[in-house]
Protein backbone atom coordinates (compact mmCIF):
# COMPACT_ATOMS: atom_id res chain seq x y z
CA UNK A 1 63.90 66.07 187.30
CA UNK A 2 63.80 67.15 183.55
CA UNK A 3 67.04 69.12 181.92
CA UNK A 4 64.40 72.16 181.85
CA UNK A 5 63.53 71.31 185.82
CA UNK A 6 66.76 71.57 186.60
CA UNK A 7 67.93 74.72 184.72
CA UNK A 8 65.35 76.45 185.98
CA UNK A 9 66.49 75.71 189.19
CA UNK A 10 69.56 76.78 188.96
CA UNK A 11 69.15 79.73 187.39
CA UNK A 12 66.60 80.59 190.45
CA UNK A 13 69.39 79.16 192.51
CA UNK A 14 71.81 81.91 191.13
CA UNK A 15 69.82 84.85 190.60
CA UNK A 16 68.67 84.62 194.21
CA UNK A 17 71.00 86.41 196.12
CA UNK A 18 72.92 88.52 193.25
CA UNK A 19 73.17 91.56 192.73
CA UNK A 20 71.15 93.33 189.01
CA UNK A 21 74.72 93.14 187.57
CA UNK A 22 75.40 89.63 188.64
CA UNK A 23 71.80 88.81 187.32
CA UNK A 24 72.03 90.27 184.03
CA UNK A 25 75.51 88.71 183.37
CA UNK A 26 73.79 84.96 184.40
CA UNK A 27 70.85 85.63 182.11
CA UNK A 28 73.14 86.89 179.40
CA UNK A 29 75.47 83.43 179.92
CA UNK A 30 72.03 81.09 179.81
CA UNK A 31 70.90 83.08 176.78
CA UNK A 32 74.10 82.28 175.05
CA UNK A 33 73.99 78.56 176.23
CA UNK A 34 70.24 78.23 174.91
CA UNK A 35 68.51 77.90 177.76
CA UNK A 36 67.12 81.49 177.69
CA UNK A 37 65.85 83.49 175.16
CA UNK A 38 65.81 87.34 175.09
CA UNK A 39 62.45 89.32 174.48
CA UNK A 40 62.69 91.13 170.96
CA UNK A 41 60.22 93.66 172.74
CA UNK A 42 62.56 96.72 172.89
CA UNK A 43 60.94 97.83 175.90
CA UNK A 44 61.06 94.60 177.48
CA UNK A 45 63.88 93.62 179.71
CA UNK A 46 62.71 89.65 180.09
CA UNK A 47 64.49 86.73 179.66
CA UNK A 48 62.40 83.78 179.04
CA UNK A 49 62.74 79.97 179.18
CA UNK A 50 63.63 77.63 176.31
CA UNK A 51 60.21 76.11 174.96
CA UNK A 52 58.12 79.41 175.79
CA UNK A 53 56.37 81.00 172.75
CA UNK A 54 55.78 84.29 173.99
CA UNK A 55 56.95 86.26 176.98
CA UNK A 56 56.63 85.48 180.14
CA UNK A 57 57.13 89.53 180.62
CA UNK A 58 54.62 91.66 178.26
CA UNK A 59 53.32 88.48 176.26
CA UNK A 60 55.48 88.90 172.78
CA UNK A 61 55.83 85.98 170.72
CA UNK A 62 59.51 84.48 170.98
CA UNK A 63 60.14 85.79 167.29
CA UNK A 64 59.93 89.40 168.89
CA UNK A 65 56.58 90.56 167.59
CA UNK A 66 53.78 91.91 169.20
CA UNK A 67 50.74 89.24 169.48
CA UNK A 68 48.82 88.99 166.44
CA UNK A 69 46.70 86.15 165.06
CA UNK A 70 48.32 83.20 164.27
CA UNK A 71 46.26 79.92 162.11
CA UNK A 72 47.37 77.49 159.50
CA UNK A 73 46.88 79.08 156.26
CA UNK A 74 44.70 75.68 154.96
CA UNK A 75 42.22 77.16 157.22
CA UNK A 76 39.67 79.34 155.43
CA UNK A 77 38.51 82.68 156.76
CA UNK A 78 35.08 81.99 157.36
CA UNK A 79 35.83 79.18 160.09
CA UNK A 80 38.59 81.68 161.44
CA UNK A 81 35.63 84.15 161.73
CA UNK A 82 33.42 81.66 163.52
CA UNK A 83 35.85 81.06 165.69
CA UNK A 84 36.75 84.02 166.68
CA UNK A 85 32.67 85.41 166.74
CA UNK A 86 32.40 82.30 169.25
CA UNK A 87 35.45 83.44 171.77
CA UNK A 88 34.58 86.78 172.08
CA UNK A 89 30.59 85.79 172.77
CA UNK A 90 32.04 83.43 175.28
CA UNK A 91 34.31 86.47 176.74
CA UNK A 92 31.66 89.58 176.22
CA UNK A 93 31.02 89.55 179.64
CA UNK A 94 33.92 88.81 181.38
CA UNK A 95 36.36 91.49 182.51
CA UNK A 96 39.08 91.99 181.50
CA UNK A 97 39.04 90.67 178.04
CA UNK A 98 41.82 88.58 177.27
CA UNK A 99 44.19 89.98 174.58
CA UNK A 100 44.18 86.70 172.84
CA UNK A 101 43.70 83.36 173.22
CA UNK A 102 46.11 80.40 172.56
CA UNK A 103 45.03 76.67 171.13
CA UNK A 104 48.02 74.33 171.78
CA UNK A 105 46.99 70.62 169.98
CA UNK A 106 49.41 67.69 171.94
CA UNK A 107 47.13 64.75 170.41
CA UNK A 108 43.60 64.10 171.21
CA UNK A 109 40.11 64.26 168.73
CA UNK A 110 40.74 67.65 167.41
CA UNK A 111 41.10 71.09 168.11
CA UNK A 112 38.26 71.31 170.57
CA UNK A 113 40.91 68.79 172.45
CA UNK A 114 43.88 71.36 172.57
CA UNK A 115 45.27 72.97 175.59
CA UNK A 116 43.70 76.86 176.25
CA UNK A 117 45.79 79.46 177.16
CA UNK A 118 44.59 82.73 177.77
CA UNK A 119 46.58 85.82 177.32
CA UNK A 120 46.87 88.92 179.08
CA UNK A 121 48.94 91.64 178.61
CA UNK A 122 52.30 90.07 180.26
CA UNK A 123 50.47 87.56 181.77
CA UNK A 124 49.05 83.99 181.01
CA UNK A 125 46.07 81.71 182.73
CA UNK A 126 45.29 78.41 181.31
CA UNK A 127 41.76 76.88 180.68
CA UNK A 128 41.39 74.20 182.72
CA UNK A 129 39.71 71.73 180.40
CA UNK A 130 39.73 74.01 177.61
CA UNK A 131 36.44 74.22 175.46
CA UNK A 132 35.62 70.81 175.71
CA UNK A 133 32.47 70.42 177.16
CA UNK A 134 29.98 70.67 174.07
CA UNK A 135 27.34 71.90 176.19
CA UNK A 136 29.18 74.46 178.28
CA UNK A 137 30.43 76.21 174.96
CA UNK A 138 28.11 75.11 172.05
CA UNK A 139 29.69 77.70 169.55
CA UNK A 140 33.38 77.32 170.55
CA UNK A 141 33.16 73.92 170.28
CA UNK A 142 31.45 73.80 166.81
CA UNK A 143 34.07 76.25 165.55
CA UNK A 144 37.09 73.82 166.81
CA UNK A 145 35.14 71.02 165.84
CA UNK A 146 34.62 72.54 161.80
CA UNK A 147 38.76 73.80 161.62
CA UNK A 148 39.24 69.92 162.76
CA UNK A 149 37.27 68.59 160.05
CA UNK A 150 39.12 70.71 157.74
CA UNK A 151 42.11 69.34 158.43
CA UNK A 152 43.26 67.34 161.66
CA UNK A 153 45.97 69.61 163.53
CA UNK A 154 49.66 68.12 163.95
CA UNK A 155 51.53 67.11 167.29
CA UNK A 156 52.86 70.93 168.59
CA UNK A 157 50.66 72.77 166.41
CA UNK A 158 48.98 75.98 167.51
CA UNK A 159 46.71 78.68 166.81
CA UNK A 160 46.55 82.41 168.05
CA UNK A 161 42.95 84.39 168.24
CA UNK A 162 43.54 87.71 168.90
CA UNK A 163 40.42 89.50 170.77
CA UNK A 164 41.69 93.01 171.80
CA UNK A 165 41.93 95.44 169.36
């Protein structure tokens, strides 16, 4: 069991049977320890795990700021553009929208690689398989494929494509 495993557990453990006051004070104590981190949303009362980005409670990043777009700046606006023109052709149909949608890159060819998150609201669903499949999602695929030629992402590196306006 990893050190996050195990917190987790015991903070479930805890939290189980207590009472709101009890709760708030074990939060507050994990918070302080750095295993929990507060949401800057004011009207957000969510205490999220070390590691997340964004909420696990209305979807704010972890530096307290409503979701917004989120790219290297070496990449240029018209592949931003492409990529974003390709996502919300892939979602036009689909309801709801996501808000966003979230490119993790842990190693692999490129961006079309990356892990897919999809955000809505306070709530996340991943991509199984992400936009790999060239065939399945021609112009996603070419839009990850042309920021990767640009420049290769780095281990941990992300991107944010906002879709809801």
């Amino acid at each position: 069991m990893s050190e996050a495993e195990a917190v987790r557990s015991v903070i479930a453990r805890l939290t189980a049977h207590a009472d709101e006051t009890q709760t708030r004070l074990t939060h507050e104590l994990f918070r302080q320890a750095g295993y929990l981190w507060r949401c800057g949303n004011p009207s957000c009362p969510a205490y999220n795990y070390r590691g997340l980005r964004y909420c696990e409670g209305c979807g704010w990043g972890s530096n307290g700021k409503p979701v917004g777009d989120l790219h290297p700046c070496m990449y240029t606006e018209r592949r931003w553009a492409a990529l974003r023109r390709a996502l919300l052709k892939h979602y036009a149909d689909q309801a709801p929208m996501p808000d966003a949608v979230v490119f993790e890159y842990w190693g692999g060819p490129g961006w079309r690689g990356a892990e897919v998150t999809e955000m809505y609201g306070g709530t996340t669903k991943e991509v199984t398989g992400g936009f790999r499949d060239r065939d399945r999602f021609e112009d996603i695929a070419a839009a990850l494929d042309s920021l990767t030629k640009w420049s290769k992402p780095s281990y941990g590196e992300h991107i944010r494509v906002v879709l809801a306006f």
